[in-house]
Every structure is written in C-alpha cells, then in structure tokens.
Protein backbone atom coordinates (compact mmCIF):
# COMPACT_ATOMS: atom_id res chain seq x y z
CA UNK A 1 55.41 104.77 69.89
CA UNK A 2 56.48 102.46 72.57
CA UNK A 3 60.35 103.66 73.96
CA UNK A 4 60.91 99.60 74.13
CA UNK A 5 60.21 98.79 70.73
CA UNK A 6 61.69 101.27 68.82
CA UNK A 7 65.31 101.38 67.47
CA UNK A 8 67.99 103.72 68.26
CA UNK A 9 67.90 105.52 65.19
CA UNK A 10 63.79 105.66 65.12
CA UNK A 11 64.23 106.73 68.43
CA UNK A 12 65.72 110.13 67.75
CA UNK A 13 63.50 110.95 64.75
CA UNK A 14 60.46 110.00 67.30
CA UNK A 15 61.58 112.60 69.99
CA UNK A 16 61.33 115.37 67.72
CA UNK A 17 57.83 113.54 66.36
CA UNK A 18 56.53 114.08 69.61
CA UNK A 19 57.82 117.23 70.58
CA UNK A 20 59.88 115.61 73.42
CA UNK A 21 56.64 114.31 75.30
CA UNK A 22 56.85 111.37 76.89
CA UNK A 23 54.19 109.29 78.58
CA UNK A 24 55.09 107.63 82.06
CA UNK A 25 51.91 105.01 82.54
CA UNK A 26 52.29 103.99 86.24
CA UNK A 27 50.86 101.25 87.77
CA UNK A 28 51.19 98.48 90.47
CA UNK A 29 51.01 94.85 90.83
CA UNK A 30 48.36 93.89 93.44
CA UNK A 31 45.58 92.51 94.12
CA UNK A 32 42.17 92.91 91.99
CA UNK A 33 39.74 90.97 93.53
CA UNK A 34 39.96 87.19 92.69
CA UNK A 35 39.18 87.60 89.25
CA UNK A 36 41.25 90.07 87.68
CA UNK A 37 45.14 89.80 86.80
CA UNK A 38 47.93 91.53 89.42
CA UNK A 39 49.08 94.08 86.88
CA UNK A 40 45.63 94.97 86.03
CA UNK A 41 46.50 99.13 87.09
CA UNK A 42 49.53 98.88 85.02
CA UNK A 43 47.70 97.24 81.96
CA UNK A 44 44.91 100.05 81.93
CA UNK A 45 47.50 102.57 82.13
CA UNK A 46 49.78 100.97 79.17
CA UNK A 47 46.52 100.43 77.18
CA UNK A 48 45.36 104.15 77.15
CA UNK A 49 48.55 105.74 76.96
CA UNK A 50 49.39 103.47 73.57
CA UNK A 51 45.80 104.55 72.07
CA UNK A 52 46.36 107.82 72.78
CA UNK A 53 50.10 107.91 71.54
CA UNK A 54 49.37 106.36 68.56
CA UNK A 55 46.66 109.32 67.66
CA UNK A 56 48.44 112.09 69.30
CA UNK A 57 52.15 111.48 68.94
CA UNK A 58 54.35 110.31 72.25
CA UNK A 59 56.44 108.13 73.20
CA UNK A 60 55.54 105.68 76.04
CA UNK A 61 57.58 104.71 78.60
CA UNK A 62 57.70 100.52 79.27
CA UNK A 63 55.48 99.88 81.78
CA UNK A 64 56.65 100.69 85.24
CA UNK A 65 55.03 99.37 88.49
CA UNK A 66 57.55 100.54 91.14
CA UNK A 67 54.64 102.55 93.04
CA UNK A 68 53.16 102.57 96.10
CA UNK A 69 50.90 99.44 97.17
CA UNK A 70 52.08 98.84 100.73
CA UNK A 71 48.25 98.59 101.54
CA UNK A 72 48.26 95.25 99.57
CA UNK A 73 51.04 93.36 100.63
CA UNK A 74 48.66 91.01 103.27
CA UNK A 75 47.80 89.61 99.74
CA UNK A 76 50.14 87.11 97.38
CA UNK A 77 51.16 88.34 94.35
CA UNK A 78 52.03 91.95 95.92
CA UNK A 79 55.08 94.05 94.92
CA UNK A 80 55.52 96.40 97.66
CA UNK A 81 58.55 98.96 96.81
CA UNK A 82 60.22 100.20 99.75
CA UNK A 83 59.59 104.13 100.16
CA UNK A 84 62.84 105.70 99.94
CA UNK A 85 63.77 103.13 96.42
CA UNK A 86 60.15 103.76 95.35
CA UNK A 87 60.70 107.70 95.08
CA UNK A 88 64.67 107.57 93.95
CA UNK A 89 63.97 105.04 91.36
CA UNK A 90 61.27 107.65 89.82
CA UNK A 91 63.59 110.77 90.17
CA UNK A 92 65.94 108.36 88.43
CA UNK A 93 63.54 107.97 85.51
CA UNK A 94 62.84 111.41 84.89
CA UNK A 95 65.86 112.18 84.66
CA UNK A 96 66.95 109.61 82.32
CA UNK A 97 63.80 110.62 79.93
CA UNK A 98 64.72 113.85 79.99
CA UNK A 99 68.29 113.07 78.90
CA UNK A 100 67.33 110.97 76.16
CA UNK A 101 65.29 114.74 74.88
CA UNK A 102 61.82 114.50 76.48
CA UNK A 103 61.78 117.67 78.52
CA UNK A 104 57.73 117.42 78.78
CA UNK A 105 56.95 113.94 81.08
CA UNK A 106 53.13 112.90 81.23
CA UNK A 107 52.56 110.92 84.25
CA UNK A 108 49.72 108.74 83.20
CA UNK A 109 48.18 107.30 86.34
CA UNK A 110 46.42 104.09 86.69
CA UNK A 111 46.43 103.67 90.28
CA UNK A 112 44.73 105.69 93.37
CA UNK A 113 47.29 104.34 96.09
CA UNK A 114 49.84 106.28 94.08
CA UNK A 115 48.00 109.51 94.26
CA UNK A 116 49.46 111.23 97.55
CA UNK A 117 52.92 110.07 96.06
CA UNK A 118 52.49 111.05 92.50
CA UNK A 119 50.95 114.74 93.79
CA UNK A 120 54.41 115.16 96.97
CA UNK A 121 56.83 113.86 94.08
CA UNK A 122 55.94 116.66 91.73
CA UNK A 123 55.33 119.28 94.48
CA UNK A 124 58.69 118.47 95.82
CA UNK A 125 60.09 119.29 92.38
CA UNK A 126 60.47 122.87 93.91
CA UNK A 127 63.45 121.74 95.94
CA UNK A 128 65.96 121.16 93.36
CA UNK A 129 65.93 122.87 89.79
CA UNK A 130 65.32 120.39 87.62
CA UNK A 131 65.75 120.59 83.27
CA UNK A 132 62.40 118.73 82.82
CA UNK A 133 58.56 119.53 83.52
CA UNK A 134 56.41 116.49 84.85
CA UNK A 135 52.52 117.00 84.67
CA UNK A 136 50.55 114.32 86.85
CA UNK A 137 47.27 113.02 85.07
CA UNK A 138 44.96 110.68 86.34
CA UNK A 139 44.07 107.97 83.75
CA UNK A 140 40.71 107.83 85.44
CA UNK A 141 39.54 111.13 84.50
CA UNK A 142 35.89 111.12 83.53
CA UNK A 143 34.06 114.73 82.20
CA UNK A 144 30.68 115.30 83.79
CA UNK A 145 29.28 114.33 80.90
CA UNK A 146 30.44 111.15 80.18
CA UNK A 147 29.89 110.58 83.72
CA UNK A 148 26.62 111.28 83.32
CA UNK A 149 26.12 108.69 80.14
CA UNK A 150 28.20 106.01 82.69
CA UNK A 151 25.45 106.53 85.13
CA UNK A 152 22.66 105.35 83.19
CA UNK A 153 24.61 102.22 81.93
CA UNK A 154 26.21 101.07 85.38
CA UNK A 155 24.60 98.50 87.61
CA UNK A 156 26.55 99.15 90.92
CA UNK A 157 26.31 101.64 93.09
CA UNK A 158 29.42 101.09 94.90
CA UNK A 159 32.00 100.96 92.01
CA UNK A 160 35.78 101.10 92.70
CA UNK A 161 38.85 98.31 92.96
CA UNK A 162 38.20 95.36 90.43
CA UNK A 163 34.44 96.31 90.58
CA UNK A 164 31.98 96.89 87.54
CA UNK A 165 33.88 99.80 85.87
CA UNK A 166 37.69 98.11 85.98
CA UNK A 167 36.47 94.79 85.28
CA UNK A 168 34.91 96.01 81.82
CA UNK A 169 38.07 97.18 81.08
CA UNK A 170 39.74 94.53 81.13
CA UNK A 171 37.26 92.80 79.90
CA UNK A 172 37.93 95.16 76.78
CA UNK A 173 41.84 95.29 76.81
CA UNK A 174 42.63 91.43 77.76
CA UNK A 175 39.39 88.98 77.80
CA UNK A 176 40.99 86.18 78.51
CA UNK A 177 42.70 87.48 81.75
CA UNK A 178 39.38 88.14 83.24
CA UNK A 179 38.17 85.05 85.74
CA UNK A 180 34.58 85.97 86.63
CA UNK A 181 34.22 82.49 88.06
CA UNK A 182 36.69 83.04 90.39
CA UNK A 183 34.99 85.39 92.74
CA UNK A 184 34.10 84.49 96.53
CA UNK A 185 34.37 87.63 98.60
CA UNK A 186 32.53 90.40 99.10
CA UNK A 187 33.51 93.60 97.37
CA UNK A 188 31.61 95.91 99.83
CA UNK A 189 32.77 98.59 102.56
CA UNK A 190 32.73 96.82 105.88
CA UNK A 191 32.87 100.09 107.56
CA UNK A 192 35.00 99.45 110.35
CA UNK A 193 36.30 102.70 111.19
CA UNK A 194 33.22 104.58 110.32
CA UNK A 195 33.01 106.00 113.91
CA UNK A 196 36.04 108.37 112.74
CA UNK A 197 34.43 110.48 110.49
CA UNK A 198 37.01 113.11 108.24
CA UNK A 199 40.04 110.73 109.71
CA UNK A 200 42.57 109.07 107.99
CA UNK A 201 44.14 106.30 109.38
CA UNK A 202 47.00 104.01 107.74
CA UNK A 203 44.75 101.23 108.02
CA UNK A 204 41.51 103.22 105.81
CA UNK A 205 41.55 100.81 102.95
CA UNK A 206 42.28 97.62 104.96
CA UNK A 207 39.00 98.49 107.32
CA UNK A 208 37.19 98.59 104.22
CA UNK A 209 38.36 96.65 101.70
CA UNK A 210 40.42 93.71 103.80
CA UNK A 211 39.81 91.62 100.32
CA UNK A 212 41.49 94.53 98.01
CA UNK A 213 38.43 94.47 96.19
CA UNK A 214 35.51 96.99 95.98
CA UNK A 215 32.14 96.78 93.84
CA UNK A 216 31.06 93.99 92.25
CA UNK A 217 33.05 92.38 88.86
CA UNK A 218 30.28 90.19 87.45
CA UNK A 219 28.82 93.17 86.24
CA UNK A 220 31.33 94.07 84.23
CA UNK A 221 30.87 93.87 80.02
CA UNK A 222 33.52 94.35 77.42
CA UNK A 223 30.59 97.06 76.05
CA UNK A 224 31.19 98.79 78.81
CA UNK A 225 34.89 98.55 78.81
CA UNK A 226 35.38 99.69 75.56
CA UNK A 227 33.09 102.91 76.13
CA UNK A 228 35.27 103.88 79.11
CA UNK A 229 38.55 102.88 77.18
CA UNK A 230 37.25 105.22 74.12
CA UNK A 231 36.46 108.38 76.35
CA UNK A 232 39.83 108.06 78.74
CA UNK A 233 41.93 107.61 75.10
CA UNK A 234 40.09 110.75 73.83
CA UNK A 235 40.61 112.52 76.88
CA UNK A 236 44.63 111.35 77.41
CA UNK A 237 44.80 113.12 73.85
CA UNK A 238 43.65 116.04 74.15
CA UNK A 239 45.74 116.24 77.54
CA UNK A 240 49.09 115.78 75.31
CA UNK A 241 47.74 118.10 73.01
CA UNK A 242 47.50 120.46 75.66
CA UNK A 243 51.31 119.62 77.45
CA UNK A 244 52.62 119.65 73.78
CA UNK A 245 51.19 123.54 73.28
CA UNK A 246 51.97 125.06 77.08
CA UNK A 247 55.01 127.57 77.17
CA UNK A 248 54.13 129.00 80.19
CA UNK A 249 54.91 126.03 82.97
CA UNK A 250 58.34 125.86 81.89
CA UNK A 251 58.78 129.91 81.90
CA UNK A 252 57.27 129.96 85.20
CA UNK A 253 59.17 127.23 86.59
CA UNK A 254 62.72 129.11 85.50
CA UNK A 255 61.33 132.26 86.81
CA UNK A 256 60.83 130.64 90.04
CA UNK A 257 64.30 129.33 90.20
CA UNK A 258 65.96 132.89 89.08
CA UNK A 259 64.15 134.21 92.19
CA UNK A 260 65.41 131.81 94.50
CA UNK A 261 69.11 132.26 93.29
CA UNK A 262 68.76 136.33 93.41
C-alpha cells in the first residue's frame, strides 16, 4: 500500500481500495540520544502506518521528514526546515494527494516537536476552502488501558526522547540500528528553567534535554517494542476505519464555507 511502490495503473485501482484515504506518516531527522538512528520519528511513523495499511486498506505516503526540529539543530545530523518552506511544502502535499483522489488525508504523527505545527496547519485550514479533509493523529496514542499494562512492564520513570519506550521500538522495527553501547549522556531533566513554572520559553527542551535525549535506552527490549508496535497498529486501524466511515466533517466543513460566502 505504499504510494512509492505501486504502479500507475495499481495506483488508481488502490484509491478506490481505500476509499481515497491516504496516510501522511511525518517525522524528522534528529537526534535520538547516541544510540538510536536520526530518522528514528520517521521510521516509527512509516512502520505503523504500513501495519496498519496493510490490515485496514490505505495508501501511505513515502516518508516525509520536512517538519519542525529547529530545537535540534545544536546537534549533527539535524535537518532543520526553514518555517515558511516547512508549512508551503505540506500545503503542497495535500494538495497533490488530494489531486491524485485521496480527499480523506491521515496525518500520522511520529514526532512531538511537530505538534503545535501539525494542530495551526489544520486549524488554519479555515482560511482558504480547500477540496480535501486532513485529520491529525498522533502515532503515540496509548488507551488507558494499555497504558495501564505499559506501567507494570516499564522500568523508567522518566520515559520520553530515545528513552525506554522508543528504544524498544526500534529495537522491534530495525535491531540492528539500535547502538546501546553507544550511550554516554544523561537522559534526565536538568531543570534549568524550573523557577518558571506554567512558562514556555523557546529554549524549554534545550534547558532540559541539552543532549536531545530523555529517559534511559538500555532499558529498552524488542518485547517491549513489539507490544507497543501491536497496540499503536491496532489503534491507527481502527482510526482509518473511523476517517473511512465519517460523512459529517466534510458536510460541516462545506457548510462552513457556504456561510462565509453568503
């Protein structure tokens, strides 16, 4: 179901497979600690969205790492997009899905610096009419449930960027991409602005996390990574289930357009 591999002719039939839903996995290149690969955000996302397509029927869009990481570019390896490119390259994309018949475009979200982009990009979809409906998922959506059964099988307390959780996945997805050896710095919050509680600063993460890397990787398992990897697939599908069944967005969304013309 990968857009990339598939031949013109397949390509058609596929749309109409999928009910012209596409998947959009975003990621970065940055940073993950010293012992996980750069494009580890854009792997995770490219991994789930695959599993999921190939259960619930979409096509996925290559992967695409032209998101926001300016917070990482004090570290090599870092592809920092420029703002203004970053968010007319996207626009760009949509629209080019949507003319190749995929009206209904999944962002599948691997990466939390992209979230205040990912949730202005779609709000600002209200300024111009557009003939295409994006929902914005976050690949690293756990129920309370599982959450609860990921409690009692995590080690760390403080889990987050190339820690216990994302090094199990790619533990899972690509084993031999993993360097646990590797690993010098801390992966604890330093705290440094802690004396501003409720503020947000540019500089947040950096006080933090000045090694891009929070929690600690050598507890990481492939175990574990595939039990994450299993739940986020099951969840991703029963999120395109859901896009592939809703009428009501795109009424709304031409009803809110009518109003604005009349």
């Amino acid at each position: 179901m990968k857009w990339s591999e598939l031949t013109s002719v397949d390509f058609k039939r596929v749309v109409d497979e999928c009910e012209g839903v596409c998947l959009l996995p975003l990621g970065v290149i940055e940073k993950h600690g010293e012992h996980l690969p750069l494009g580890t955000d854009l792997f995770t996302g490219d991994g789930i969205a695959c599993r999921a397509a190939e259960i619930e029927k979409a096509i996925v869009f290559p992967e695409y790492y032209f998101t926001q990481i300016h917070e990482a570019k004090h570290q090599p390896g870092c592809i920092a997009i420029k703002g203004e490119i970053m968010w007319k390259l996207l626009e760009n994309v949509c629209e080019e899905i949507s003319r190749n018949g995929l009206k209904k475009i999944i962002f599948v979200n691997a990466h939390g610096g992209n979230n205040s982009f990912l949730n202005y990009f779609v709000q600002m979809l209200l300024e111009t009419k557009k003939d295409y409906i994006v929902y914005f998922y976050q690949a690293w959506s756990l129920s309370r449930e599982f959450w609860q059964k990921w409690e009692s099988v995590r080690q760390t307390d403080e889990d987050g960027h190339a820690g216990e959780s994302e090094t199990s996945i790619m533990m899972a997805l690509m084993p031999d991409s993993v360097k646990i050896d590797y690993i010098e710095s801390s992966g604890h919050a330093m705290g440094r602005l802690s004396h501003l509680p409720g503020l947000t600063t540019p500089i947040n993460w950096y006080a933090n996390y000045p090694n891009h890397y929070a929690g600690d990787g050598h507890y990481g398992t492939k175990e574990k990574g595939e039990m994450l990897i299993e739940h986020l697939v099951n969840v991703l599908v029963d999120v395109i289930k859901t896009v592939k069944a809703d009428t009501e967005t795109e009424r709304l969304y031409r009803e809110f357009f009518s109003r604005i013309d009349h």
